[in-house]
C-alpha atoms as a PDB file:
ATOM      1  CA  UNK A   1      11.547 109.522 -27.674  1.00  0.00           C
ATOM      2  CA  UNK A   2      13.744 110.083 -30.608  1.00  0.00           C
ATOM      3  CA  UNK A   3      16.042 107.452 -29.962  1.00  0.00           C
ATOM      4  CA  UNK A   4      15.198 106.776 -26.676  1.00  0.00           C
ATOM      5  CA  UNK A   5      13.341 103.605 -25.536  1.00  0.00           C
ATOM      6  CA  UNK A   6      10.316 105.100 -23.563  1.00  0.00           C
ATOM      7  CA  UNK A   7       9.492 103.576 -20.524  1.00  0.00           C
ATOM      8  CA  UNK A   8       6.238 101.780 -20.801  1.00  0.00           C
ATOM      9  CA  UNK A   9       4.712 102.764 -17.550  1.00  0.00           C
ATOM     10  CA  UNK A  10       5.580 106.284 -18.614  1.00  0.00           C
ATOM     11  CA  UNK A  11       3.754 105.671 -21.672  1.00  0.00           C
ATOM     12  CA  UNK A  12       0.918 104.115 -20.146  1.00  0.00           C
ATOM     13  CA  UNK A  13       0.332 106.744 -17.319  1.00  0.00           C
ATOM     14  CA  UNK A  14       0.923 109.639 -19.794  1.00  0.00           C
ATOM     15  CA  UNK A  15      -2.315 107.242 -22.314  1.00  0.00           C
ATOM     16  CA  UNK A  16      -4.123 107.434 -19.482  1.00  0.00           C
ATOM     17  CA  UNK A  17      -4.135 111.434 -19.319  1.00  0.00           C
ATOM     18  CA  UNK A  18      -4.355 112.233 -23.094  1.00  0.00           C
ATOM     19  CA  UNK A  19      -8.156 112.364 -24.323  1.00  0.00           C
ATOM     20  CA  UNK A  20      -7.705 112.529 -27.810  1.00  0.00           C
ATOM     21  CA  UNK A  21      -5.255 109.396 -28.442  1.00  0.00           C
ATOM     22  CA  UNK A  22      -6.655 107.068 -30.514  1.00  0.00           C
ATOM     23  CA  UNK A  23      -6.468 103.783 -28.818  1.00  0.00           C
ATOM     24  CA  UNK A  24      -3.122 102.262 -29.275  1.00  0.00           C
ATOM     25  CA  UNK A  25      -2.055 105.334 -31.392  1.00  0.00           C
ATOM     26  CA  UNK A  26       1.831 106.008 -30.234  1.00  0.00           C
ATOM     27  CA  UNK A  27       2.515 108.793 -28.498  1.00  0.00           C
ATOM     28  CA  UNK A  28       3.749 111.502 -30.783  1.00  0.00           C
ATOM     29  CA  UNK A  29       7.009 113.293 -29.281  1.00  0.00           C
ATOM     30  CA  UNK A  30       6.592 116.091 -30.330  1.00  0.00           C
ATOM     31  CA  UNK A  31       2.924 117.019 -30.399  1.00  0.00           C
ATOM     32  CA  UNK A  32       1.877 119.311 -28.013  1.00  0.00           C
ATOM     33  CA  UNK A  33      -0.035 117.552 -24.775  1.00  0.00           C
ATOM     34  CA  UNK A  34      -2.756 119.686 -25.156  1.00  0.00           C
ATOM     35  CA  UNK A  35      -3.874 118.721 -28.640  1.00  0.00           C
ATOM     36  CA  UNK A  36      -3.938 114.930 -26.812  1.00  0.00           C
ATOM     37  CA  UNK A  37      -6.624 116.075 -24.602  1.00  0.00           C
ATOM     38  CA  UNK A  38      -4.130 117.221 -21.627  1.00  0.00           C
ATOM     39  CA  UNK A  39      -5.400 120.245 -19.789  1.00  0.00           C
ATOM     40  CA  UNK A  40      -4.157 121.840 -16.222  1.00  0.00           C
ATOM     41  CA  UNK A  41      -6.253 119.489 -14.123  1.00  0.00           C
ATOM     42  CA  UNK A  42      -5.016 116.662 -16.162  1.00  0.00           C
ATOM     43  CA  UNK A  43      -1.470 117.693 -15.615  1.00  0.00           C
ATOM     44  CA  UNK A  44      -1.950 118.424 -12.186  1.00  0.00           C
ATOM     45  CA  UNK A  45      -3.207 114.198 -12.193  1.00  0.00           C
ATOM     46  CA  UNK A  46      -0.513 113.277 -14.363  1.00  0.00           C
ATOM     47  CA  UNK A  47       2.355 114.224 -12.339  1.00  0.00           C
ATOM     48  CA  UNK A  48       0.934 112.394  -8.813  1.00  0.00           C
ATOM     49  CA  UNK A  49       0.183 108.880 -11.602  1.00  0.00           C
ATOM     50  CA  UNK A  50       3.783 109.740 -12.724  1.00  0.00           C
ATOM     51  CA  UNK A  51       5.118 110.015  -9.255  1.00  0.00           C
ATOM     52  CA  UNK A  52       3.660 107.173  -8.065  1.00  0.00           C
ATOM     53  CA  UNK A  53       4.087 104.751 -10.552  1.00  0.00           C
ATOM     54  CA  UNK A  54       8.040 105.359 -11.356  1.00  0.00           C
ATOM     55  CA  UNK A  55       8.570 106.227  -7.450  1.00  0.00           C
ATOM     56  CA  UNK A  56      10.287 109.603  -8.600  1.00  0.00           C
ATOM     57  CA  UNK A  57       9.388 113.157  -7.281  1.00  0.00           C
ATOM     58  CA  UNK A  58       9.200 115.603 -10.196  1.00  0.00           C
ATOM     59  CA  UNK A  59      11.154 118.940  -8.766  1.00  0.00           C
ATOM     60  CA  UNK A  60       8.923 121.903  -8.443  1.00  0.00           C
ATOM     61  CA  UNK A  61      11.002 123.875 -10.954  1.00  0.00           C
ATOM     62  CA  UNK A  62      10.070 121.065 -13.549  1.00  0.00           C
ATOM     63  CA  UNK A  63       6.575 122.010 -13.043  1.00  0.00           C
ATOM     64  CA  UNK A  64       6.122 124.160 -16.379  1.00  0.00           C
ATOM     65  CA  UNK A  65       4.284 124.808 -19.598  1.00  0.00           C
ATOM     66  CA  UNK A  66       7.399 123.840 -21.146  1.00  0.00           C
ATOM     67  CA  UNK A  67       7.423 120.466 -19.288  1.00  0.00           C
ATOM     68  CA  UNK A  68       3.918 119.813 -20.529  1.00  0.00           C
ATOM     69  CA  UNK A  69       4.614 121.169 -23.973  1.00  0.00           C
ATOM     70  CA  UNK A  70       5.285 117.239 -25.150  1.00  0.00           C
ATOM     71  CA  UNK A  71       5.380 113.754 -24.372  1.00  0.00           C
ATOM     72  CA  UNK A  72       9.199 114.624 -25.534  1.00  0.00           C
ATOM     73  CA  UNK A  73       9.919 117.402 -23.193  1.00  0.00           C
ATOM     74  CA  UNK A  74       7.590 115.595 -20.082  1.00  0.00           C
ATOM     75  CA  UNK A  75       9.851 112.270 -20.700  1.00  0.00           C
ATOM     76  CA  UNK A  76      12.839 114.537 -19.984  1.00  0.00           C
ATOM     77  CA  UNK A  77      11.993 115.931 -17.194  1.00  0.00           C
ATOM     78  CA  UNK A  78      11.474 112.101 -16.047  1.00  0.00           C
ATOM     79  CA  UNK A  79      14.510 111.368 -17.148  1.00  0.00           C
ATOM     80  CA  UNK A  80      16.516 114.154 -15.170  1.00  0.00           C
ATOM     81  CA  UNK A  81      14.422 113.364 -12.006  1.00  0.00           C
ATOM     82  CA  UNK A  82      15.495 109.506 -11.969  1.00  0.00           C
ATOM     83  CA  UNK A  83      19.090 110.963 -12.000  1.00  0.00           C
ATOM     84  CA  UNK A  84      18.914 113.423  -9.664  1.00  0.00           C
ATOM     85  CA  UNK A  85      17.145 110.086  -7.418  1.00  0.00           C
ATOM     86  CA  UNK A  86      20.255 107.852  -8.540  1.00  0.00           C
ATOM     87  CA  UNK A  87      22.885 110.272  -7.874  1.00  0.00           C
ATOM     88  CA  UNK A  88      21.492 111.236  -4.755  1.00  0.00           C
ATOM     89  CA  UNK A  89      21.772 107.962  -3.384  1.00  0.00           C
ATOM     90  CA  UNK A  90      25.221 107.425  -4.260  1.00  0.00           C
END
């Protein structure tokens, strides 16, 4: 987020999660997912949507509070998944 171009099927899987966005609010970074309306089961939702959508598997040690703290923190655990995908197929 801060200086990063989010992905816009992140962004629109991660709307689709978060109760309490307003419409075509943006996603704050750094506002915890919880205020947003994301609880476990939500989470648990999130990461298949997330999976499926960016054709990525999210490592099981990515699967933390501290992942879900933020859209921030959730976009960089993405973000390290894609590379671990990219280097892996080098």
């Amino acid at each position: 987020m801060p200086g990063t171009a989010l992905d816009p099927t992140f962004e629109a899987v991660v709307r689709r999660h978060l109760k309490r966005l307003d419409g075509d609010a943006p996603i704050p970074p750094d506002v915890p997912l919880k205020d947003l309306g994301l609880d476990s089961m939500e989470a648990v939702e999130l990461v298949f949507d997330l999976e499926d959508e960016l054709d990525l598997a999210l490592p099981d040690e990515a699967m933390t509070a501290e992942t879900f703290a933020s859209a921030d923190r959730l976009w960089q655990a993405v973000c390290a998944a894609r590379t671990r995908v990219t280097a892996a197929g080098s």
